[in-house]
C-alpha atoms as a PDB file:
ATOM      1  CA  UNK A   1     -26.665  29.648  -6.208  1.00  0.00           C
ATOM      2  CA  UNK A   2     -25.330  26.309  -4.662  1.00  0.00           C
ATOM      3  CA  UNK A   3     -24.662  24.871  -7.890  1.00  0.00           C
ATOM      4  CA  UNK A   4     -22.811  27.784  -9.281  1.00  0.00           C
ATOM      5  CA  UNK A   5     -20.974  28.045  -5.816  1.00  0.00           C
ATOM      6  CA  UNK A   6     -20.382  24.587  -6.490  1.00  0.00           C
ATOM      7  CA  UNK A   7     -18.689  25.301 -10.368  1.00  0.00           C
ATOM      8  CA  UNK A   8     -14.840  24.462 -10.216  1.00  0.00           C
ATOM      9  CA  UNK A   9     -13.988  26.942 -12.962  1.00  0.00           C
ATOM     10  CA  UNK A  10     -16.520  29.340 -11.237  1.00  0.00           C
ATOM     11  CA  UNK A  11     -14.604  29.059  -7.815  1.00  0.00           C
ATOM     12  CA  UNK A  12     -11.270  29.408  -9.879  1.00  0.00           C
ATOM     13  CA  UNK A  13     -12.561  32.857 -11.667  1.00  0.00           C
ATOM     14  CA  UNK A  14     -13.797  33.965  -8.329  1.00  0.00           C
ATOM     15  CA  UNK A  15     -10.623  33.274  -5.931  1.00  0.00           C
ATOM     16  CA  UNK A  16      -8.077  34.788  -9.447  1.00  0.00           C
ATOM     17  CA  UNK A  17      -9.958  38.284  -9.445  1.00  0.00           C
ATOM     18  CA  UNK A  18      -9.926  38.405  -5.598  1.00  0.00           C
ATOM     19  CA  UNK A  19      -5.755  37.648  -5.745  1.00  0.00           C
ATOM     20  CA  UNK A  20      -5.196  40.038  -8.610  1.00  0.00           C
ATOM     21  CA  UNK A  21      -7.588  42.781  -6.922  1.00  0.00           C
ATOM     22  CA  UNK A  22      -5.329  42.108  -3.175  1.00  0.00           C
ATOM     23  CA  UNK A  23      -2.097  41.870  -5.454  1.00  0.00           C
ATOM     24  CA  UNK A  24      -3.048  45.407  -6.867  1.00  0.00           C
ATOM     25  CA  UNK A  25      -4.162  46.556  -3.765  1.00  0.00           C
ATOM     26  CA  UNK A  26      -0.578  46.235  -2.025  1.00  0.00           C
ATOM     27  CA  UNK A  27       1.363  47.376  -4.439  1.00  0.00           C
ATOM     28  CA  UNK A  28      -0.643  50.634  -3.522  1.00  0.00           C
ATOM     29  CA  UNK A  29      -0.332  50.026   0.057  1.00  0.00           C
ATOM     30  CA  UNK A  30       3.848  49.132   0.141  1.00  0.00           C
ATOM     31  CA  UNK A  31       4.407  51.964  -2.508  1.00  0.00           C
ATOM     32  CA  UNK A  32       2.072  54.714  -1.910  1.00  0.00           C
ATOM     33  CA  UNK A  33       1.814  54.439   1.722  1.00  0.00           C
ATOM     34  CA  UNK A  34       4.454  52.775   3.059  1.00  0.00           C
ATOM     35  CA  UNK A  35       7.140  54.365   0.760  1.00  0.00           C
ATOM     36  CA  UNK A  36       8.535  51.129  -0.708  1.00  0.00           C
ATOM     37  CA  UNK A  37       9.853  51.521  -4.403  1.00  0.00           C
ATOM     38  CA  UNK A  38       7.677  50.632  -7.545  1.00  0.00           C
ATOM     39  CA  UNK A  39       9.916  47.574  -8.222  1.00  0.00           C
ATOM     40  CA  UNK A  40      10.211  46.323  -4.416  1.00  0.00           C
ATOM     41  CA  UNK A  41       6.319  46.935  -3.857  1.00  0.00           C
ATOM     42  CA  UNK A  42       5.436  45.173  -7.097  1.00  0.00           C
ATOM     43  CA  UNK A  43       7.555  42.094  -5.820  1.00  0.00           C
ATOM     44  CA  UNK A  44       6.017  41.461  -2.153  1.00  0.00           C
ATOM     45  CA  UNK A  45       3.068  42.263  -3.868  1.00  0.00           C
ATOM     46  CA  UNK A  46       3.583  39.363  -5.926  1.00  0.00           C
ATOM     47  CA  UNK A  47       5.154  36.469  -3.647  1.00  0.00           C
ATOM     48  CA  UNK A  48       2.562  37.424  -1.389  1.00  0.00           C
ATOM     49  CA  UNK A  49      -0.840  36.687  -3.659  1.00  0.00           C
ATOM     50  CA  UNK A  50       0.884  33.638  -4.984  1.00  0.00           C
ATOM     51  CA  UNK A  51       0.952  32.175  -1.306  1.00  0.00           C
ATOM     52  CA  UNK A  52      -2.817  33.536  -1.403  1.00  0.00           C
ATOM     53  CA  UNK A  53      -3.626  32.060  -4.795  1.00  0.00           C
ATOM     54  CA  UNK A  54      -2.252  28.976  -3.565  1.00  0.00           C
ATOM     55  CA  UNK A  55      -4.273  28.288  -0.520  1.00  0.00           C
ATOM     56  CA  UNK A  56      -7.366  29.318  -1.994  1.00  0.00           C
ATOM     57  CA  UNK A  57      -6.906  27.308  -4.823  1.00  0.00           C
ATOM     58  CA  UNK A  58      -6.112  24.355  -3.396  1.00  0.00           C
ATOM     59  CA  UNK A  59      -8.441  24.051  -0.220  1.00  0.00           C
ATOM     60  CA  UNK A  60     -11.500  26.479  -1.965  1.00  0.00           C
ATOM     61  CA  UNK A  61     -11.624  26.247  -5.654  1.00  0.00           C
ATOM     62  CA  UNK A  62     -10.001  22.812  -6.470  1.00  0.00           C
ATOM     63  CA  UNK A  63     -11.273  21.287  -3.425  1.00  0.00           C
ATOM     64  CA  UNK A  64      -8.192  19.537  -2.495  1.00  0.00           C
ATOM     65  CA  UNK A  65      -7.738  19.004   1.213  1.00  0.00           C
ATOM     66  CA  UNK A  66      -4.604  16.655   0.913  1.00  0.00           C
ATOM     67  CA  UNK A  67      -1.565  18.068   3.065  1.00  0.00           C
ATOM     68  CA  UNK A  68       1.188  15.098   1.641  1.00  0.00           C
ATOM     69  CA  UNK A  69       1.722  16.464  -1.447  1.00  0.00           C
ATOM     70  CA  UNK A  70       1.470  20.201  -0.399  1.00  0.00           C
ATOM     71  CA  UNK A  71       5.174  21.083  -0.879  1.00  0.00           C
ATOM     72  CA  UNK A  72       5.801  19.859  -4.270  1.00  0.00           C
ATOM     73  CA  UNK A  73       2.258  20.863  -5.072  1.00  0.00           C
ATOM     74  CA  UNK A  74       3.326  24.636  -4.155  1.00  0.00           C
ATOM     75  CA  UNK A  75       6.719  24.496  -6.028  1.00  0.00           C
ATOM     76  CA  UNK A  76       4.918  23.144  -9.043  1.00  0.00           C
ATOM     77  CA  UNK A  77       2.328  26.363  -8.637  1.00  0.00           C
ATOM     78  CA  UNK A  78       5.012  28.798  -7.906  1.00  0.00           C
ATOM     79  CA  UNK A  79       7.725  27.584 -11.064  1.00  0.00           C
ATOM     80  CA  UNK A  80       4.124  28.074 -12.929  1.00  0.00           C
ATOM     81  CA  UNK A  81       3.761  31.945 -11.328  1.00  0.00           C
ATOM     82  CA  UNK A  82       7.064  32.777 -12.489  1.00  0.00           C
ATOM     83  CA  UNK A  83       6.510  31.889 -15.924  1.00  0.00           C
ATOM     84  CA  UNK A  84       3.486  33.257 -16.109  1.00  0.00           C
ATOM     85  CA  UNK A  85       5.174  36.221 -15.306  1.00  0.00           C
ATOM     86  CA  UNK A  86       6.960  36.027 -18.420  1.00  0.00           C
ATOM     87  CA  UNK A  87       4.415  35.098 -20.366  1.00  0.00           C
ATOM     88  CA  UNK A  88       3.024  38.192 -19.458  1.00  0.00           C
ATOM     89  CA  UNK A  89       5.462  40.448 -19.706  1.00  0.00           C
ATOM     90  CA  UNK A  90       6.148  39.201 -23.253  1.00  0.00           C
ATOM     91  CA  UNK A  91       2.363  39.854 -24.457  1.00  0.00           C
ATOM     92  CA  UNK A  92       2.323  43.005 -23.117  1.00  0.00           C
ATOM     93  CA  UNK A  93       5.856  43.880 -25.008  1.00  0.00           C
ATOM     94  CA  UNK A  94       4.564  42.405 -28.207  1.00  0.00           C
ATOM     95  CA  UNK A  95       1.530  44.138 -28.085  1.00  0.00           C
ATOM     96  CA  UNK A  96       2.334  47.358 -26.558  1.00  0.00           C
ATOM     97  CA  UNK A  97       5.374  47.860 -28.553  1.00  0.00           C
ATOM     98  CA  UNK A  98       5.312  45.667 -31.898  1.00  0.00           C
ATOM     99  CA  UNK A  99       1.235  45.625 -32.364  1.00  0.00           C
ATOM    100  CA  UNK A 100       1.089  49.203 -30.981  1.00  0.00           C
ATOM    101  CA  UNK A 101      -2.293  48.550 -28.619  1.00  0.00           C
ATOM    102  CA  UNK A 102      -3.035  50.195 -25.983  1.00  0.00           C
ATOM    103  CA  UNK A 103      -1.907  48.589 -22.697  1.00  0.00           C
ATOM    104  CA  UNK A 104      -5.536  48.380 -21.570  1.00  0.00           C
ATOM    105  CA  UNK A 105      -6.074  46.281 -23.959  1.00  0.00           C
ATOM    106  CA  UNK A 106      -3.069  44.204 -24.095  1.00  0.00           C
ATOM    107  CA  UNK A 107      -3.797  43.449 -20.323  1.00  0.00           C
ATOM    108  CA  UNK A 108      -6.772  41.926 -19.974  1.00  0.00           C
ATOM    109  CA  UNK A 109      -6.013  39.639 -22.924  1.00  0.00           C
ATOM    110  CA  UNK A 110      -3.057  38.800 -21.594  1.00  0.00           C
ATOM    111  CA  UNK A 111      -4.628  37.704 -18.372  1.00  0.00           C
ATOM    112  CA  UNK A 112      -7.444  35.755 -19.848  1.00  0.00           C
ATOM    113  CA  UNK A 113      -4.873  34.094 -22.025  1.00  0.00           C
ATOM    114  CA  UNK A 114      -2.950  32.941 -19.091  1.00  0.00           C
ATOM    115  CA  UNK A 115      -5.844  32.307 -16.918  1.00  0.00           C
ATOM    116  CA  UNK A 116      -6.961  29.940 -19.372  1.00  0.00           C
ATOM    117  CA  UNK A 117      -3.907  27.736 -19.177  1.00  0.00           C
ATOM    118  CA  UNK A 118      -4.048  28.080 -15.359  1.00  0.00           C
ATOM    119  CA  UNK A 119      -7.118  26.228 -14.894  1.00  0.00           C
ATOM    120  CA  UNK A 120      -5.566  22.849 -16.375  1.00  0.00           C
ATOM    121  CA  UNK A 121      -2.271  23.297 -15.328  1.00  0.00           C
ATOM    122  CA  UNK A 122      -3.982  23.917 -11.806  1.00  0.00           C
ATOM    123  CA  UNK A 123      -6.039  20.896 -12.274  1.00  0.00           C
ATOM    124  CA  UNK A 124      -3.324  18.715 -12.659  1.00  0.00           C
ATOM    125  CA  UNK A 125      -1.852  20.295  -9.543  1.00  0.00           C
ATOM    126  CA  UNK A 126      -4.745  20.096  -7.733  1.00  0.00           C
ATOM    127  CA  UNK A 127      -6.247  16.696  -8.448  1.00  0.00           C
ATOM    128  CA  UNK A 128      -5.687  14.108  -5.585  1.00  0.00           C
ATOM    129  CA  UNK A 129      -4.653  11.141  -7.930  1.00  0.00           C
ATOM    130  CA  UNK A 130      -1.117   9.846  -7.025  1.00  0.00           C
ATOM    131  CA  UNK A 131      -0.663   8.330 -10.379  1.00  0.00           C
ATOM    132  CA  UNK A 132      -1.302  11.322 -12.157  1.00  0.00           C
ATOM    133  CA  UNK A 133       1.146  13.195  -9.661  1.00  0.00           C
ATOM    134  CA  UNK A 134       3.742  11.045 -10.270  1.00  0.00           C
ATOM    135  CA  UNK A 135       3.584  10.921 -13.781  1.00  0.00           C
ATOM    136  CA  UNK A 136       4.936  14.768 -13.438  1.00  0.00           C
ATOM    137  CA  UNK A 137       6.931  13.772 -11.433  1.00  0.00           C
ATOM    138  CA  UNK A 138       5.469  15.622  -8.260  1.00  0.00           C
END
């Protein structure tokens, strides 16, 4: 179990269903209990589990305990949030309205698509090596 525990990617997979499961979660909470609209809930929602995603990817799955770079580190991981967004939103379009699949399906591939991508673009963000944060200019 300590080796698994231990698994970068593993850590990753773990801490991105946990966000995604709290994301879904408020967006219940702020529209169905509190009363907030479906837009308005679905945006809290969202800036909230990136600052989530952030912390626990940082300190927990990537490991990285550095505080200097932690600013440009989270602008770098939000600018990636919002176009991941958009990515998003444009495979579910294509394939809920040009493919014609079921948005069930379009989903989850859309997610695992993305998620995919995150894990390098989050290990460039994540690793500790001044030379390579520089180079991106971070």
């Amino acid at each position: 179990m300590k080796q698994i525990l231990n698994n970068t990617f593993f850590r990753f997979v773990i801490v991105g269903g946990s966000v995604a499961t709290i994301q879904l979660s408020m967006v219940y909470v702020f529209h169905t209990i509190i009363g907030m609209t479906e837009i308005i809930s679905s945006v809290v929602a969202f800036i909230i589990s990136v600052l989530v995603n952030f912390s626990f990817q940082k300190f927990w799955s990537f490991q990285d305990l550095s505080r200097d770079k932690i600013k440009k580190q989270f602008s770098f991981f939000a600018l990636n949030a919002v176009v991941n967004l958009a990515i998003n939103s444009g495979i579910v379009y294509f394939g809920v309205h040009i493919l014609v699949l079921n948005i069930y399906v379009v989903q989850p591939l859309a997610l695992a698509i993305i998620a995919i991508f995150n894990f390098f673009i989050y290990k460039i963000i994540f690793r500790y090596n001044k030379d390579v944060l520089k180079d991106i200019n971070l």
